[in-house]
N, C-alpha and C. Protein backbone atom coordinates (compact mmCIF):
# COMPACT_ATOMS: atom_id res chain seq x y z
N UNK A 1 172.21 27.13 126.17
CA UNK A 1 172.91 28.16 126.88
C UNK A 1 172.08 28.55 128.09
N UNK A 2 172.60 28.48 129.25
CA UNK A 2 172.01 28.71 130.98
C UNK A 2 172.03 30.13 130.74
N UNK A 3 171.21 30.84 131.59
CA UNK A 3 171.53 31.97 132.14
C UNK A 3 171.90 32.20 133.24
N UNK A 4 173.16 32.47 133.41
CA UNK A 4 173.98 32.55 134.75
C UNK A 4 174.29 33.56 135.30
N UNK A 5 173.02 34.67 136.18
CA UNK A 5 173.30 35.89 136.28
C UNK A 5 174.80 36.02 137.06
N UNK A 6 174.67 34.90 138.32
CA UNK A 6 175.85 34.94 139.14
C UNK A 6 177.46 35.24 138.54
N UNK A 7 177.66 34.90 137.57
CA UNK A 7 179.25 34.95 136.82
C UNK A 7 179.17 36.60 136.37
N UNK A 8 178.05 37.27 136.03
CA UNK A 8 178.17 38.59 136.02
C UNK A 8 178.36 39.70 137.03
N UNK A 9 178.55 39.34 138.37
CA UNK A 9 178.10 39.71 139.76
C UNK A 9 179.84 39.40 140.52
N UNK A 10 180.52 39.82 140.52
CA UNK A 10 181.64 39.57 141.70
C UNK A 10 181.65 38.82 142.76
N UNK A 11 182.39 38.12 143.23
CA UNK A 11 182.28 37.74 144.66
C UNK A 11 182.78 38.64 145.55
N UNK A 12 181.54 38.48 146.28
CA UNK A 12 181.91 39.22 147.81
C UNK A 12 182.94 38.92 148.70
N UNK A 13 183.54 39.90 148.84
CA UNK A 13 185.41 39.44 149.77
C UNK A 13 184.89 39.63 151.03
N UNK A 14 185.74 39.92 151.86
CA UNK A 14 185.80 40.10 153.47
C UNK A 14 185.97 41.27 153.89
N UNK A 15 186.41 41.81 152.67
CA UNK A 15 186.25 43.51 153.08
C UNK A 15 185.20 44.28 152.64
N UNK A 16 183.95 43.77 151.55
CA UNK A 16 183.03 44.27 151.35
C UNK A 16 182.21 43.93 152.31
N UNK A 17 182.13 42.41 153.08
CA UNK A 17 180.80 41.79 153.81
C UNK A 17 181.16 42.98 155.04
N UNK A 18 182.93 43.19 154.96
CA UNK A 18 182.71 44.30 156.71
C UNK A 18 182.42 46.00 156.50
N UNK A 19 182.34 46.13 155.35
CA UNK A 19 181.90 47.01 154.67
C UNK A 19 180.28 47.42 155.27
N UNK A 20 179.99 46.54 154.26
CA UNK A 20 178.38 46.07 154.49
C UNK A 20 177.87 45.90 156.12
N UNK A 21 178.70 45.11 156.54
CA UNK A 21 177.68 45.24 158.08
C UNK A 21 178.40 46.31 158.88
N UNK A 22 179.63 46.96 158.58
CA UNK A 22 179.91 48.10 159.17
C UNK A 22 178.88 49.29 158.74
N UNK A 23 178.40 49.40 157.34
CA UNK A 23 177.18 50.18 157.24
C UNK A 23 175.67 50.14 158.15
N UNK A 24 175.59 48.79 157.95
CA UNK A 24 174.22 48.27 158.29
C UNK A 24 174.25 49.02 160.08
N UNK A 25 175.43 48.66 160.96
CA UNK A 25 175.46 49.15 162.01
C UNK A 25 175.62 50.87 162.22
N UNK A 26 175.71 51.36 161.46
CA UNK A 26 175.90 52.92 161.62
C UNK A 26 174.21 53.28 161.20
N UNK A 27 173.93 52.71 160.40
CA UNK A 27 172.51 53.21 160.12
C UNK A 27 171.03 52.61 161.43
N UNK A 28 171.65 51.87 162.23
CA UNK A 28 171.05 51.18 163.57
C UNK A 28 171.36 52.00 164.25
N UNK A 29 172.96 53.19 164.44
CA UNK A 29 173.47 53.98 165.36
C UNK A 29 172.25 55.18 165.51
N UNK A 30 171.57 55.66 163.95
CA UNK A 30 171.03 56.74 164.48
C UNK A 30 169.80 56.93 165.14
N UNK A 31 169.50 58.20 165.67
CA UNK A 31 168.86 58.27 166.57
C UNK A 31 167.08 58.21 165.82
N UNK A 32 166.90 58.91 164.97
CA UNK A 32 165.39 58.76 164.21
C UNK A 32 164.95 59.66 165.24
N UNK A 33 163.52 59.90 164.60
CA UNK A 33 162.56 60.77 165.12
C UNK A 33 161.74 60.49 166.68
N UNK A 34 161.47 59.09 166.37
CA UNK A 34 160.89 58.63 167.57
C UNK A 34 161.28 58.39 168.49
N UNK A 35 162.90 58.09 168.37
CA UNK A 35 164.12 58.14 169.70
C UNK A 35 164.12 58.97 169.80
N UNK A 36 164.44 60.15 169.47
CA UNK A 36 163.96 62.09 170.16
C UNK A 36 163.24 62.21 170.78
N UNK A 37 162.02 61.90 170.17
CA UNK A 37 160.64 62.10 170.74
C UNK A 37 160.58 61.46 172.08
N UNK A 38 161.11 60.20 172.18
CA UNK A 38 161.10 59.80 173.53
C UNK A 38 161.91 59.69 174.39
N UNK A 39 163.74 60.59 173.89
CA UNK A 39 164.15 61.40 175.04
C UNK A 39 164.04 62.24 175.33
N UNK A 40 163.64 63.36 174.51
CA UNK A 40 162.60 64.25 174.62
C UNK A 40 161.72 64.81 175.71
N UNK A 41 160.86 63.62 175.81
CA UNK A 41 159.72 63.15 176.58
C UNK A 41 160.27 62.94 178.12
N UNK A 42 161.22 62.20 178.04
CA UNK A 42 161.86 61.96 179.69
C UNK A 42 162.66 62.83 180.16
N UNK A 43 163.42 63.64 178.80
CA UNK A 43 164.40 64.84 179.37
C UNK A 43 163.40 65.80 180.23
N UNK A 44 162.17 66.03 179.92
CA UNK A 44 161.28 67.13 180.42
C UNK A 44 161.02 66.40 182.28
N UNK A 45 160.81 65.00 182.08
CA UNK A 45 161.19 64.61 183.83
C UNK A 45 162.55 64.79 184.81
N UNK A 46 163.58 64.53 183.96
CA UNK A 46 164.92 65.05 184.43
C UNK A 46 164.81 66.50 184.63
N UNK A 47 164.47 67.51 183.67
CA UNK A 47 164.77 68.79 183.94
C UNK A 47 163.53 69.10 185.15
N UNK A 48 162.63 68.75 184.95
CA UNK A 48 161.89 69.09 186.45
C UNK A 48 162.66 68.47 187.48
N UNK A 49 163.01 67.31 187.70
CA UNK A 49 164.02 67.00 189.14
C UNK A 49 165.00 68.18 188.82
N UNK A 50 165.56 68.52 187.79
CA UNK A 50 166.73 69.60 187.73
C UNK A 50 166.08 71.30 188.34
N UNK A 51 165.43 71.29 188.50
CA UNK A 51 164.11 72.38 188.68
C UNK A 51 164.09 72.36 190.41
N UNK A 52 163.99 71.14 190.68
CA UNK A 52 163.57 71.25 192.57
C UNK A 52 165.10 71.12 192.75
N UNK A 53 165.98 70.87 192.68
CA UNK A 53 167.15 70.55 192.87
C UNK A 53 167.81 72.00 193.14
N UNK A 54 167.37 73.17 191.68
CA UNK A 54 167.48 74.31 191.42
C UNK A 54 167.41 75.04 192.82
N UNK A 55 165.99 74.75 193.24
CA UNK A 55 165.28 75.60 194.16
C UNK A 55 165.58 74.88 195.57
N UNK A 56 165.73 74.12 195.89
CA UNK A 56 165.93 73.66 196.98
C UNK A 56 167.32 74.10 197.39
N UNK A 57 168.31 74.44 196.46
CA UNK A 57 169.37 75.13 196.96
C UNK A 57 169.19 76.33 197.26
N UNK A 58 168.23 77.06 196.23
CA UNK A 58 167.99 78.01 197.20
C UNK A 58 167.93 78.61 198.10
N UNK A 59 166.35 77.59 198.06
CA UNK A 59 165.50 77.81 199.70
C UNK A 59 166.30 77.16 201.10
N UNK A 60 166.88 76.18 200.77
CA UNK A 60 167.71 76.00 202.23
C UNK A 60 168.76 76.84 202.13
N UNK A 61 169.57 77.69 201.55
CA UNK A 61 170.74 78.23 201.97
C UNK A 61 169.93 79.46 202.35
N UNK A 62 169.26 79.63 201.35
CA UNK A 62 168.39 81.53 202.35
C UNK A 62 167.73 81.36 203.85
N UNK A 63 167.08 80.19 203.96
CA UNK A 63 166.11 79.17 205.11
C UNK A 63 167.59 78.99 205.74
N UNK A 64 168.38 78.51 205.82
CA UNK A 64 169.65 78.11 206.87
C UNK A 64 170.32 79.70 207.48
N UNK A 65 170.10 80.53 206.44
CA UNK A 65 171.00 81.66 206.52
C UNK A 65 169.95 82.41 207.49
N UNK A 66 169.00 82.25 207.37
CA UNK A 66 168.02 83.08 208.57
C UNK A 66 167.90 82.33 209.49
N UNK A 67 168.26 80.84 209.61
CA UNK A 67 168.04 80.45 211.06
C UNK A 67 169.50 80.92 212.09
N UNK A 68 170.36 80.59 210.61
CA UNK A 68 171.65 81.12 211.49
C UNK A 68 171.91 82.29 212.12
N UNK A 69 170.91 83.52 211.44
CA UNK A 69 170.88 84.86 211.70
C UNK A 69 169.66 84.84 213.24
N UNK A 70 169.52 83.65 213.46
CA UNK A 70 168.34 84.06 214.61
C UNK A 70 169.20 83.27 215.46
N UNK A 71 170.32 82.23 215.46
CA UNK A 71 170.66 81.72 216.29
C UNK A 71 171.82 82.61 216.71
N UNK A 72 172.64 83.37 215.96
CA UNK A 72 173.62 84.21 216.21
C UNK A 72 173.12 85.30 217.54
N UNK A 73 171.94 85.50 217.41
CA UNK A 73 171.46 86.44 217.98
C UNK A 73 171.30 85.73 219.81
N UNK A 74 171.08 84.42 219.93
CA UNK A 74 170.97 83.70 220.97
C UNK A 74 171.94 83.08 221.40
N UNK A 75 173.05 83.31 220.72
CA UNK A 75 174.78 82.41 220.97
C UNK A 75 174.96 81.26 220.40
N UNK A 76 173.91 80.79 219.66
CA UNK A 76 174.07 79.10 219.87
C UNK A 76 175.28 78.93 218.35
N UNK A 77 175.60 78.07 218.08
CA UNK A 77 176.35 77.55 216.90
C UNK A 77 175.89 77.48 215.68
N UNK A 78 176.12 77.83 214.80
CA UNK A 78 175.35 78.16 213.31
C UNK A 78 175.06 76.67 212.55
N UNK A 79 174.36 76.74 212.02
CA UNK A 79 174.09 75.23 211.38
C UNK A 79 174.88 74.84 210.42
N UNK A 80 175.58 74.34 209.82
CA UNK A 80 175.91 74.22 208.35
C UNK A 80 175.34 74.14 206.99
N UNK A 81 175.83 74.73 206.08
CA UNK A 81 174.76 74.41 205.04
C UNK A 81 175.31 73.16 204.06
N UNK A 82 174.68 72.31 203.84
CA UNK A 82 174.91 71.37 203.17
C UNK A 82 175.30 70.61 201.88
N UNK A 83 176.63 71.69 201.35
CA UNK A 83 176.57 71.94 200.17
C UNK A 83 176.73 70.62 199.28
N UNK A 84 177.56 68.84 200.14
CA UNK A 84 177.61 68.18 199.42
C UNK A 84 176.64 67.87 198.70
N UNK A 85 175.86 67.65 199.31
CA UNK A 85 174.32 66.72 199.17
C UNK A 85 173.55 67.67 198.11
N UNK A 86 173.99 69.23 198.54
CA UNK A 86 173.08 69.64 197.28
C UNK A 86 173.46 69.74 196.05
N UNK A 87 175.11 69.43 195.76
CA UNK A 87 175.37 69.52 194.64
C UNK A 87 175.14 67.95 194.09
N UNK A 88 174.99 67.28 194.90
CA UNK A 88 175.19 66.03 194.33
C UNK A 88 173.97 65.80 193.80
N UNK A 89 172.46 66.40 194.49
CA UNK A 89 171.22 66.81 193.95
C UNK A 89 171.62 67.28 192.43
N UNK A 90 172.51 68.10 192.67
CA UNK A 90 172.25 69.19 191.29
C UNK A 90 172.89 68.36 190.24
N UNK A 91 173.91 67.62 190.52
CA UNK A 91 174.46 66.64 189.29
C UNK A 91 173.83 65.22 188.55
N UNK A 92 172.65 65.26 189.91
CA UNK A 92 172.68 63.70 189.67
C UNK A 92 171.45 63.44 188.26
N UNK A 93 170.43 64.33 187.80
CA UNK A 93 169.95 64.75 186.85
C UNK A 93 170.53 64.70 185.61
N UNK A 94 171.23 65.94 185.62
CA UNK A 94 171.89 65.97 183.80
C UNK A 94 172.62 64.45 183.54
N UNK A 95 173.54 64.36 184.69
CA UNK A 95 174.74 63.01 184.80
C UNK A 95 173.99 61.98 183.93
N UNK A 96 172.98 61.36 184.74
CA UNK A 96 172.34 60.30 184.64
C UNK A 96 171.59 60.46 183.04
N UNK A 97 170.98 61.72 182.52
CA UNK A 97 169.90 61.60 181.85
C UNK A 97 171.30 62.09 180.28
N UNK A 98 172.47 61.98 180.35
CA UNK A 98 173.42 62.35 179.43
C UNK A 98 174.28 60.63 179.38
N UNK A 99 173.95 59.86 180.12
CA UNK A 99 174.59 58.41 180.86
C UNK A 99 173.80 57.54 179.74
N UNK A 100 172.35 57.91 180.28
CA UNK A 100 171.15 57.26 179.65
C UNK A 100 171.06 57.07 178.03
N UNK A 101 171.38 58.39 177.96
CA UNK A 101 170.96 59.09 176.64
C UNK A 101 172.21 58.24 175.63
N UNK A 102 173.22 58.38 176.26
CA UNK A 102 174.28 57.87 175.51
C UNK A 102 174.92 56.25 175.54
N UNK A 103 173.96 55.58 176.44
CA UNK A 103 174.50 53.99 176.56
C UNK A 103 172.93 54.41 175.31
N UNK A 104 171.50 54.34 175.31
CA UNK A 104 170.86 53.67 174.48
C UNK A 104 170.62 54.58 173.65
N UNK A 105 171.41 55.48 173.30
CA UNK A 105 172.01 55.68 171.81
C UNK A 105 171.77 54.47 170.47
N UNK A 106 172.37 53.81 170.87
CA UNK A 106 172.26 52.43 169.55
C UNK A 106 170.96 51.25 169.96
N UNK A 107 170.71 51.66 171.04
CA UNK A 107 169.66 50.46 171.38
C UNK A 107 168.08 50.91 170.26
N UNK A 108 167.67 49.29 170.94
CA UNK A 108 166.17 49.78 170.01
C UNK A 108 165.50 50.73 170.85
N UNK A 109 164.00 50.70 170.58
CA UNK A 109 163.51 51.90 171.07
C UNK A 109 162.76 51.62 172.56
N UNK A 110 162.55 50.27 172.96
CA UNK A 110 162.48 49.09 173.86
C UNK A 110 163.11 49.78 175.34
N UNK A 111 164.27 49.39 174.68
CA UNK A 111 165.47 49.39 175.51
C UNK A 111 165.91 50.68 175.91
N UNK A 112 165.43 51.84 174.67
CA UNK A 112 165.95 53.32 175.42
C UNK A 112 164.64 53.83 176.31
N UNK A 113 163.54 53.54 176.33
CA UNK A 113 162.64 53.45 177.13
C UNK A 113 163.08 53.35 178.30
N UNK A 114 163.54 52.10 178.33
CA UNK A 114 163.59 51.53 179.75
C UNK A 114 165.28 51.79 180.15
N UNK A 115 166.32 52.11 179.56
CA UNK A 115 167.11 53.13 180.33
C UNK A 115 166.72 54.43 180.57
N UNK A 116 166.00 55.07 180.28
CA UNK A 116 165.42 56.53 180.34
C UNK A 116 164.39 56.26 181.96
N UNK A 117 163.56 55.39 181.74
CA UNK A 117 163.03 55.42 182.82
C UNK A 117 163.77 54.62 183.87
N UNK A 118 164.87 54.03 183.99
CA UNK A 118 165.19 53.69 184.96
C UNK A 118 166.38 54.85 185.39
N UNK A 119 166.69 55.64 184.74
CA UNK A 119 167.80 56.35 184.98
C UNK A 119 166.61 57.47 186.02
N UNK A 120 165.10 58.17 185.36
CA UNK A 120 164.77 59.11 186.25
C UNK A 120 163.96 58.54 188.05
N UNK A 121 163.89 57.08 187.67
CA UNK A 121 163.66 56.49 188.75
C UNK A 121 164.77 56.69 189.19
N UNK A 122 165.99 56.48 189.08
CA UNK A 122 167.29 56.65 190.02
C UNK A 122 167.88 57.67 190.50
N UNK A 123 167.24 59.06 189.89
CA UNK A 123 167.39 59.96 189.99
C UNK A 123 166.28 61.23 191.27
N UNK A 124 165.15 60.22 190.95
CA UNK A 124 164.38 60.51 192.32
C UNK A 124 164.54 59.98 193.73
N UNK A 125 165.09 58.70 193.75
CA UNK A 125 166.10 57.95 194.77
C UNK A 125 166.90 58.76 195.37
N UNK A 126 167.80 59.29 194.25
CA UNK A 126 169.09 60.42 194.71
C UNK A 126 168.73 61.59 195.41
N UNK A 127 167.31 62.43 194.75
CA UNK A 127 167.03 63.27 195.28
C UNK A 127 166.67 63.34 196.14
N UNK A 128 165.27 62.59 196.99
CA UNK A 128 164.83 62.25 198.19
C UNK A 128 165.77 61.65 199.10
N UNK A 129 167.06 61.06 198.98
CA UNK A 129 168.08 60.29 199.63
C UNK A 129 168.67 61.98 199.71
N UNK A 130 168.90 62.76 199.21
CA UNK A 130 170.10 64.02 199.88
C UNK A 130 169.12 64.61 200.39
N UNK A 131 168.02 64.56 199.46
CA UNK A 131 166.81 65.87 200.53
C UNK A 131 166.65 65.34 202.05
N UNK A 132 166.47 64.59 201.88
CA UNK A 132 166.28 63.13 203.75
C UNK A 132 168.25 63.39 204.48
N UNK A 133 169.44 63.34 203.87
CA UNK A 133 169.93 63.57 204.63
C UNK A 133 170.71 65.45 204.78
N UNK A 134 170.40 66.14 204.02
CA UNK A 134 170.77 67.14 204.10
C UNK A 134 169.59 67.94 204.96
């Protein structure tokens, strides 16, 4: 007499194997500790670009609003203030670092690295590109 553990054991159908790797992929979906930790880590570079972005609207609309108040005084034509460019400053931060966050969601930890850092590299591009034309 064999011992045949296999005849005690079911065969696996097509709806358990999608079962099974439909699990296997949800448990790859989550995020873990160390994916936090290292959006985390880059969110704190986004929110500082979100920080000068903050202030630079500021300071040029108060800075525009007093030049305009000194040019009024001399006749000349008031400057405009530049609101595309600064909002597009102000979006291009969260946008990107919520873009990032959510394509390497499922990626390894490799790969969310390097969307994280290419998203705040693209995001300093944006900023210095409106700060240069605004």
């Amino acid at each position: 007499m064999t011992d045949d553990t296999s005849a005690n054991t079911p065969a696996k159908t097509a709806i358990d194997t999608a079962v099974d790797d439909t699990a296997r992929a949800n448990r790859g979906g989550r995020i873990g500790w160390l994916g936090l930790a290292v959006a985390i880590f880059f969110g704190l570079f986004y929110v500082y670009d979100l920080f000068a972005a903050i202030s630079n609207v500021v300071g040029v609309t108060s800075q525009l609003n007093q030049l305009n108040g000194v040019r009024a005084v001399v006749k000349l034509a008031p400057v405009p203030i530049p609101w595309f460019w600064m909002t597009v400053d102000l979006l291009a931060s969260p946008v990107t670092f919520v873009f990032a966050f959510v394509i390497g969601r499922r990626k390894s930890l490799p790969l969310k690295i390097l969307l994280l850092f290419v998203g705040i590299a693209m995001v300093a591009a944006v900023s210095l590109t409106a700060e240069a034309l605004a």
